[in-house]
C-alpha atoms as a PDB file:
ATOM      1  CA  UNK A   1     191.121  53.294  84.407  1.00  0.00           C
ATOM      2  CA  UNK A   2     192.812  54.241  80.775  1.00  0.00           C
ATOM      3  CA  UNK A   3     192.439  57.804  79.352  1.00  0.00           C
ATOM      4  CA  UNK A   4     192.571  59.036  76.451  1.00  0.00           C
ATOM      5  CA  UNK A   5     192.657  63.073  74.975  1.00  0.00           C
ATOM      6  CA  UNK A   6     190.044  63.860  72.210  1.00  0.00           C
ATOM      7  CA  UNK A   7     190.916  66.930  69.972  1.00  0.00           C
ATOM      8  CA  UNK A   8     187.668  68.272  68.751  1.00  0.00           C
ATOM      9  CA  UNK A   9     187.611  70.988  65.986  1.00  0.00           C
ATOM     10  CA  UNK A  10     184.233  71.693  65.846  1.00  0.00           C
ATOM     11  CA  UNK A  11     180.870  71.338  67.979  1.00  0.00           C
ATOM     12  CA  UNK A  12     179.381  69.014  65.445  1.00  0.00           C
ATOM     13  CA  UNK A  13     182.152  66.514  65.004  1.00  0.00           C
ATOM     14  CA  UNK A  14     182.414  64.663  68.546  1.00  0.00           C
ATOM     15  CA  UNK A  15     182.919  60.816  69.142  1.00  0.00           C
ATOM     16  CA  UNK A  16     179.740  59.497  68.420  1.00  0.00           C
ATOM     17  CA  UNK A  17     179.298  55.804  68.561  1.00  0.00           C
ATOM     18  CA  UNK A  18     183.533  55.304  69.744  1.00  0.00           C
ATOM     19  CA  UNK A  19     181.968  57.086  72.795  1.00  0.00           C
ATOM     20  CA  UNK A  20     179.683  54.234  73.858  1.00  0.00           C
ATOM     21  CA  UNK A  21     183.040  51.804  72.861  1.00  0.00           C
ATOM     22  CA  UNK A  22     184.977  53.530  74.690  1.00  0.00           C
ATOM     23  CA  UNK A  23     182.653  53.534  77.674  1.00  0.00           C
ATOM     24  CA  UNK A  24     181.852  49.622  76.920  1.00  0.00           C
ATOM     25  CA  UNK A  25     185.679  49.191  77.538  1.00  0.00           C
ATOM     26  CA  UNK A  26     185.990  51.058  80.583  1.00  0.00           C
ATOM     27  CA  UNK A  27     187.835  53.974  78.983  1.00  0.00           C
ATOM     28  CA  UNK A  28     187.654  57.437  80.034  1.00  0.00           C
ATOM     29  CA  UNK A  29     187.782  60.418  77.303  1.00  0.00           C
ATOM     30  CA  UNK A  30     189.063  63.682  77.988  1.00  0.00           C
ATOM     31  CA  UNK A  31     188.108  66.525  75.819  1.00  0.00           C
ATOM     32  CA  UNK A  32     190.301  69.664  74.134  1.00  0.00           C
ATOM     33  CA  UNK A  33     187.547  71.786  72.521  1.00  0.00           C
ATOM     34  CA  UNK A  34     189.463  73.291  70.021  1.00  0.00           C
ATOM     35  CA  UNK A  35     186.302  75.135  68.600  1.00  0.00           C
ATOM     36  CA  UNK A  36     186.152  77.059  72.602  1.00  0.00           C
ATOM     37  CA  UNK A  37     189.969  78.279  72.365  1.00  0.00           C
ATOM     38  CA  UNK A  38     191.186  75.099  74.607  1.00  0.00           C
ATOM     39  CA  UNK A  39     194.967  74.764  74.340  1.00  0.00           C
ATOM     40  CA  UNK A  40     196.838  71.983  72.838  1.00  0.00           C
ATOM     41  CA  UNK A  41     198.917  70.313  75.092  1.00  0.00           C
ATOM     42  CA  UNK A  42     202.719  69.692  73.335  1.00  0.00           C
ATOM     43  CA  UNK A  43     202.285  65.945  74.513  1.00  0.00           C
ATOM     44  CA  UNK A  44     200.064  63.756  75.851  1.00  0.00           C
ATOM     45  CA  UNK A  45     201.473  63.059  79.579  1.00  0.00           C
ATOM     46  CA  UNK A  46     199.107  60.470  81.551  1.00  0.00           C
ATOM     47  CA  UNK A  47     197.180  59.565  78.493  1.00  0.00           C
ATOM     48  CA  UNK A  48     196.924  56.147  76.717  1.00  0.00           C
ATOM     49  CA  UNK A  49     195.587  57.031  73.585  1.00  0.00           C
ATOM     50  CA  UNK A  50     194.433  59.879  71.486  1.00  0.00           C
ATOM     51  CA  UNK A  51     192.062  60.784  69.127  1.00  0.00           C
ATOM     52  CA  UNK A  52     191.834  63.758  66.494  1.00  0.00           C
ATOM     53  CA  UNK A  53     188.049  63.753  65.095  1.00  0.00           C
ATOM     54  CA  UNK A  54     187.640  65.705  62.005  1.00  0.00           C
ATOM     55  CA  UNK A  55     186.984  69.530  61.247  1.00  0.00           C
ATOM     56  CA  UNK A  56     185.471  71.479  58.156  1.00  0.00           C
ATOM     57  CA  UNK A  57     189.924  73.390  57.720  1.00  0.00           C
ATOM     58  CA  UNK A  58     192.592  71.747  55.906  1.00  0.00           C
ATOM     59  CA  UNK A  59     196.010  70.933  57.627  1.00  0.00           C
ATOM     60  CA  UNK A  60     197.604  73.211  54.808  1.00  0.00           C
ATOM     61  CA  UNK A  61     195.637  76.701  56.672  1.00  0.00           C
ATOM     62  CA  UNK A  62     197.688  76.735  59.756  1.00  0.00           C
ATOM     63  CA  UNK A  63     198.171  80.839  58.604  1.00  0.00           C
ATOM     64  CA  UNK A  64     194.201  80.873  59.132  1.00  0.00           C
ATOM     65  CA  UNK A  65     194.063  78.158  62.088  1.00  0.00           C
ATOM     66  CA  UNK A  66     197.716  78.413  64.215  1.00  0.00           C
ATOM     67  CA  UNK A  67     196.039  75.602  66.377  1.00  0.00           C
ATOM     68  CA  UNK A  68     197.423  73.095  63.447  1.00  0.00           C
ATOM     69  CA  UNK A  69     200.797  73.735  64.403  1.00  0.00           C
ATOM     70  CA  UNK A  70     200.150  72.525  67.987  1.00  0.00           C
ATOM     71  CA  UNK A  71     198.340  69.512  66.993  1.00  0.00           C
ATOM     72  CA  UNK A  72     200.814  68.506  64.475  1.00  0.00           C
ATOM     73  CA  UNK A  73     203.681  68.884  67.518  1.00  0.00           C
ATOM     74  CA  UNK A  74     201.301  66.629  69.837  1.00  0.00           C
ATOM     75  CA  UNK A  75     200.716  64.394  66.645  1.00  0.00           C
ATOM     76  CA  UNK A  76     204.440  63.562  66.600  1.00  0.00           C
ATOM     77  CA  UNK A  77     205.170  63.584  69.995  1.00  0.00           C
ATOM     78  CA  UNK A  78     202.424  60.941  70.507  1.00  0.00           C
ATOM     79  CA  UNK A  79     203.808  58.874  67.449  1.00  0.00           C
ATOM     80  CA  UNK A  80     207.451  59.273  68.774  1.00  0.00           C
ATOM     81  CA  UNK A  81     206.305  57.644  72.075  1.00  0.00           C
ATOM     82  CA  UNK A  82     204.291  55.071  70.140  1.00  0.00           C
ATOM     83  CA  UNK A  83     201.118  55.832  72.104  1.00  0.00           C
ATOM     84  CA  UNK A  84     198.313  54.738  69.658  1.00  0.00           C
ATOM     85  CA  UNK A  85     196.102  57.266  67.584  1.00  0.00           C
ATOM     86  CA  UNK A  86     193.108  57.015  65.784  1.00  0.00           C
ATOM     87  CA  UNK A  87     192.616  60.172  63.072  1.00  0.00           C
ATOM     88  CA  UNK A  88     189.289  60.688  61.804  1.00  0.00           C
ATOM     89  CA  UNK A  89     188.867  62.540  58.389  1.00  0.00           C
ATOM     90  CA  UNK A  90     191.094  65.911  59.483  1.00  0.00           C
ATOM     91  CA  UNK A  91     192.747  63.945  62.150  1.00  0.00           C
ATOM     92  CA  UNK A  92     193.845  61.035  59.131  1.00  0.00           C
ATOM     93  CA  UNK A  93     195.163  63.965  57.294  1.00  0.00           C
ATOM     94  CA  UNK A  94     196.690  66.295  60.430  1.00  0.00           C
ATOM     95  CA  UNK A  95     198.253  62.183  61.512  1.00  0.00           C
ATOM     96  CA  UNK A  96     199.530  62.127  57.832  1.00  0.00           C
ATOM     97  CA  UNK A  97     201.428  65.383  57.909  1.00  0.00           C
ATOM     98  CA  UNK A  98     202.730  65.050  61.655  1.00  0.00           C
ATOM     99  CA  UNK A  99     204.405  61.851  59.488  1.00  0.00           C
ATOM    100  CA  UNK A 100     206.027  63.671  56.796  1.00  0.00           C
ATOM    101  CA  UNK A 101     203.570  63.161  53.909  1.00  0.00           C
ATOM    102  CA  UNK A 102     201.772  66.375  51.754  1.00  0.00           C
ATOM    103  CA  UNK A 103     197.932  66.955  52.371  1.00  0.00           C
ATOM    104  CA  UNK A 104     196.158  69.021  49.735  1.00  0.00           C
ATOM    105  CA  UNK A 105     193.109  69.401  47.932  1.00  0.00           C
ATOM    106  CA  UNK A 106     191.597  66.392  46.126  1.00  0.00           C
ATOM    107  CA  UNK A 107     190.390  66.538  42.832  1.00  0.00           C
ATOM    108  CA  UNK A 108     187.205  66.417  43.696  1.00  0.00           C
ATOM    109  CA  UNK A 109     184.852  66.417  47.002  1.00  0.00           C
ATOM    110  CA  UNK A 110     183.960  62.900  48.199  1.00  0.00           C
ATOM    111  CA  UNK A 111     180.491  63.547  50.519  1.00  0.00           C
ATOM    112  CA  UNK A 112     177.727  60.105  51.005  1.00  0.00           C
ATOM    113  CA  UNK A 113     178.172  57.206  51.260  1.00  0.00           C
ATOM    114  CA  UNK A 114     180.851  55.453  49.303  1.00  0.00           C
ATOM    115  CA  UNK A 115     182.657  51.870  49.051  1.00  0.00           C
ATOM    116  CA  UNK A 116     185.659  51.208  50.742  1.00  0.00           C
ATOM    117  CA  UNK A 117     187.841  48.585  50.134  1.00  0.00           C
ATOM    118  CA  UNK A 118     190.621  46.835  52.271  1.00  0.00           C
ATOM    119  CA  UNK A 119     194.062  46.567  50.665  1.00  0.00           C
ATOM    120  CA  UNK A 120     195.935  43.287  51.111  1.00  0.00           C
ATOM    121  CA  UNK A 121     198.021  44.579  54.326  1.00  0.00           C
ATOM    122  CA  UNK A 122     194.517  45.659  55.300  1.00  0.00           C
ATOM    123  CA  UNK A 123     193.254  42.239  55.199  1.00  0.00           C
ATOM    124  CA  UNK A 124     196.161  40.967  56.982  1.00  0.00           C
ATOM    125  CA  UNK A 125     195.900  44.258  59.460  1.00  0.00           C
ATOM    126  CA  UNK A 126     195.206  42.592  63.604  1.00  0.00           C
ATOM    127  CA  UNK A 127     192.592  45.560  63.795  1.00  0.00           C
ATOM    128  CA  UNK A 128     190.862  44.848  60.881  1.00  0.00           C
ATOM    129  CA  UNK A 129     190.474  40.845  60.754  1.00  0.00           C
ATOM    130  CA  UNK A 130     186.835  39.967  60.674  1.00  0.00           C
ATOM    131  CA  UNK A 131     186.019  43.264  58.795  1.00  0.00           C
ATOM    132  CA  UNK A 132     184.708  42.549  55.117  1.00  0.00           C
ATOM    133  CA  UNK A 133     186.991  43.635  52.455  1.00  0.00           C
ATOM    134  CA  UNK A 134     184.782  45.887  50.630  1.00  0.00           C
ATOM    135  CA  UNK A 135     182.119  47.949  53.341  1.00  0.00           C
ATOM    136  CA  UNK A 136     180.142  51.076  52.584  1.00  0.00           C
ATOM    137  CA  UNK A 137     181.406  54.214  54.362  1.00  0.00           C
ATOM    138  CA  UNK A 138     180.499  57.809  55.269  1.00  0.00           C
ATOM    139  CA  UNK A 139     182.521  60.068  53.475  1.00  0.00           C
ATOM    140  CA  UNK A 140     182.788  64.346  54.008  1.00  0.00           C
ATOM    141  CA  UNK A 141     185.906  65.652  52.886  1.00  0.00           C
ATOM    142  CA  UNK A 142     187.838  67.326  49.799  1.00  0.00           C
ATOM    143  CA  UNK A 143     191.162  66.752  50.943  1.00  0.00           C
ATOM    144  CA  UNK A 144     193.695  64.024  50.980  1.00  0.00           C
ATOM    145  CA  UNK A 145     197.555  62.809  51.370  1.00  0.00           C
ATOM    146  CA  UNK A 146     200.519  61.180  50.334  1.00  0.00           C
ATOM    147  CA  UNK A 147     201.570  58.013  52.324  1.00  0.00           C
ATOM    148  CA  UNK A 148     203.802  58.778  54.823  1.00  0.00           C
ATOM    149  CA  UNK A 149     207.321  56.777  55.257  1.00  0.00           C
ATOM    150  CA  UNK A 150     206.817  54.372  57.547  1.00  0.00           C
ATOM    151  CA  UNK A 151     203.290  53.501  56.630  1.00  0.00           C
ATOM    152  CA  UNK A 152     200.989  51.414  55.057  1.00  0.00           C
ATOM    153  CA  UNK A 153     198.163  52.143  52.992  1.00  0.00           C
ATOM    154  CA  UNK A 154     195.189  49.766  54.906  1.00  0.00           C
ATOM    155  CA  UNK A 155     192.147  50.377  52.682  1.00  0.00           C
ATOM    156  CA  UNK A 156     191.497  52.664  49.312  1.00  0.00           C
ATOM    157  CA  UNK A 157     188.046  54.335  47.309  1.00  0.00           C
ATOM    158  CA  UNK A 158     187.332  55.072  44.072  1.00  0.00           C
ATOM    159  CA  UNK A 159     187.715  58.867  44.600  1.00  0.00           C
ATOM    160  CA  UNK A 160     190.986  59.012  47.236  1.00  0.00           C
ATOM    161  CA  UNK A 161     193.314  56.426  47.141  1.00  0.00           C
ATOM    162  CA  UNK A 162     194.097  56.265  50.737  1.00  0.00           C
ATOM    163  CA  UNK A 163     191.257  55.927  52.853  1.00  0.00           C
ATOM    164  CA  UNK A 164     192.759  54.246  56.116  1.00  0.00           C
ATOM    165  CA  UNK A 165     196.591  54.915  56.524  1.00  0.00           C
ATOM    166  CA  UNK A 166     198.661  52.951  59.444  1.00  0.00           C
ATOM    167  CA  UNK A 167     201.691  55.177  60.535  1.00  0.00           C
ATOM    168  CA  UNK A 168     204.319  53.168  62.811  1.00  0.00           C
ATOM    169  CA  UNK A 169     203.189  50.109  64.941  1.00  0.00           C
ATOM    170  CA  UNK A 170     199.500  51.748  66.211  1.00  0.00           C
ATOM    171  CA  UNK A 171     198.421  55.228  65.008  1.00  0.00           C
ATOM    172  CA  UNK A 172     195.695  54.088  62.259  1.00  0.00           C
ATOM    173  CA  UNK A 173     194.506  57.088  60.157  1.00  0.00           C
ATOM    174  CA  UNK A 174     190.826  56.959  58.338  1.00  0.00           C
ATOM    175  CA  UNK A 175     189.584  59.195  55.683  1.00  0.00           C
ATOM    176  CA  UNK A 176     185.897  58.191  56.588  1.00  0.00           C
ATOM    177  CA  UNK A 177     183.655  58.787  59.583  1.00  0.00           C
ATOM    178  CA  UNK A 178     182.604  55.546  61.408  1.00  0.00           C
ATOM    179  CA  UNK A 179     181.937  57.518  64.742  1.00  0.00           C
ATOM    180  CA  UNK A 180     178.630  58.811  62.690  1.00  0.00           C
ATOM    181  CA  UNK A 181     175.417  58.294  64.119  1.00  0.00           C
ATOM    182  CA  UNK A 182     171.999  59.510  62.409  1.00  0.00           C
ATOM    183  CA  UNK A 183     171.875  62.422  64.651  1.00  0.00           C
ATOM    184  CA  UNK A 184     175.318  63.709  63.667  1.00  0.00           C
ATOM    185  CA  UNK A 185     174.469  63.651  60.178  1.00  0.00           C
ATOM    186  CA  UNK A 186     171.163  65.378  60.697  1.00  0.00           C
ATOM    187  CA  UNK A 187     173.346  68.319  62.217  1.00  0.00           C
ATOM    188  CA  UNK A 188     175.929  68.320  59.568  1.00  0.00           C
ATOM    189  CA  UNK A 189     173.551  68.277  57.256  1.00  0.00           C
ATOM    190  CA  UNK A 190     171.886  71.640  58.416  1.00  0.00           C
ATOM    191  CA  UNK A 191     175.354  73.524  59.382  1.00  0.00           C
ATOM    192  CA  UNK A 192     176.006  72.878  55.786  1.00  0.00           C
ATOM    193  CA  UNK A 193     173.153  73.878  53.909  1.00  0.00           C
END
């Protein structure tokens, strides 16, 4: 059976609906609870996939969360072995950096529902086909990134440019949160009040 490592930052922020997908597909998910003090592995030995959901720091605090450091060196360890990735919001941004690109503050927050549109290579993307080119998205983030080298920009807002990234042959990046369900946003909802 395929395995794949989830880095989760915070309680609040798991795999939702992927986590039926996954099961659907006969793939097993192990969990680093980053929010518990669970160490980062340097790289991803026995897995066949990973996945970095998103978290409420920016990849610019490592001084205030050293964990970044570890996840960027597992980041590009897992790219270097061109084992696919999937970032979500933080883990777009952390799979960004690990690449070689900046990630800083946007000008402003983008948090609801927004409009997402698919860029030509997006279109033309295998993992996208069948997709329409414009789709309405959950957004919950301030921060964004320059493209990487060695990437393609797959799909842009009005608010952040880049809103699904494709570094190398299979590590996809996206700036929105399709793993959301209506119980997750209930709970994000209240932690943020």
């Amino acid at each position: 059976m395929a395995r794949i490592l989830v880095l989760q930052h915070v309680k609040s922020e798991g795999l939702g609906i992927i986590e039926k997908a996954l099961r659907q597909k006969g793939i097993g998910a192990d969990f680093i609870k980053i929010f518990k003090g669970e160490r980062i592995p340097r790289e991803i030995n026995g897995y066949d996939g990973l996945i970095v959901l998103g978290g409420p720091m920016g990849v610019y605090e490592a001084d205030v969360y050293p964990f970044i450091k570890d996840e960027l060196m597992l980041i590009k360890n897992t790219l270097k072995n061109d084992i696919p990735i999937l970032g979500i919001c933080l883990g777009s941004q952390l799979l960004a950096k690990a690449a070689g690109a900046d990630v800083y503050k946007g000008k402003k927050k983008e948090i609801g529902w927004y409009k997402v549109e698919l860029t030509d290579e997006g279109k033309r993307d295998g993992l996208f086909i069948g997709l329409p080119e414009e789709f309405t998205a959950l957004q919950w983030h301030g921060d964004t990134f320059d493209i990487p080298e060695n990437s393609k920009r797959l799909a842009l807002s009005e608010l952040f440019p880049h809103q699904i990234i494709k570094v190398g042959k299979n590590a996809y990046g996206l700036q929105f949160h399709l793993e959301v369900t209506e119980e997750m946003i209930k709970e994000w909802i209240d932690v943020n009040d």
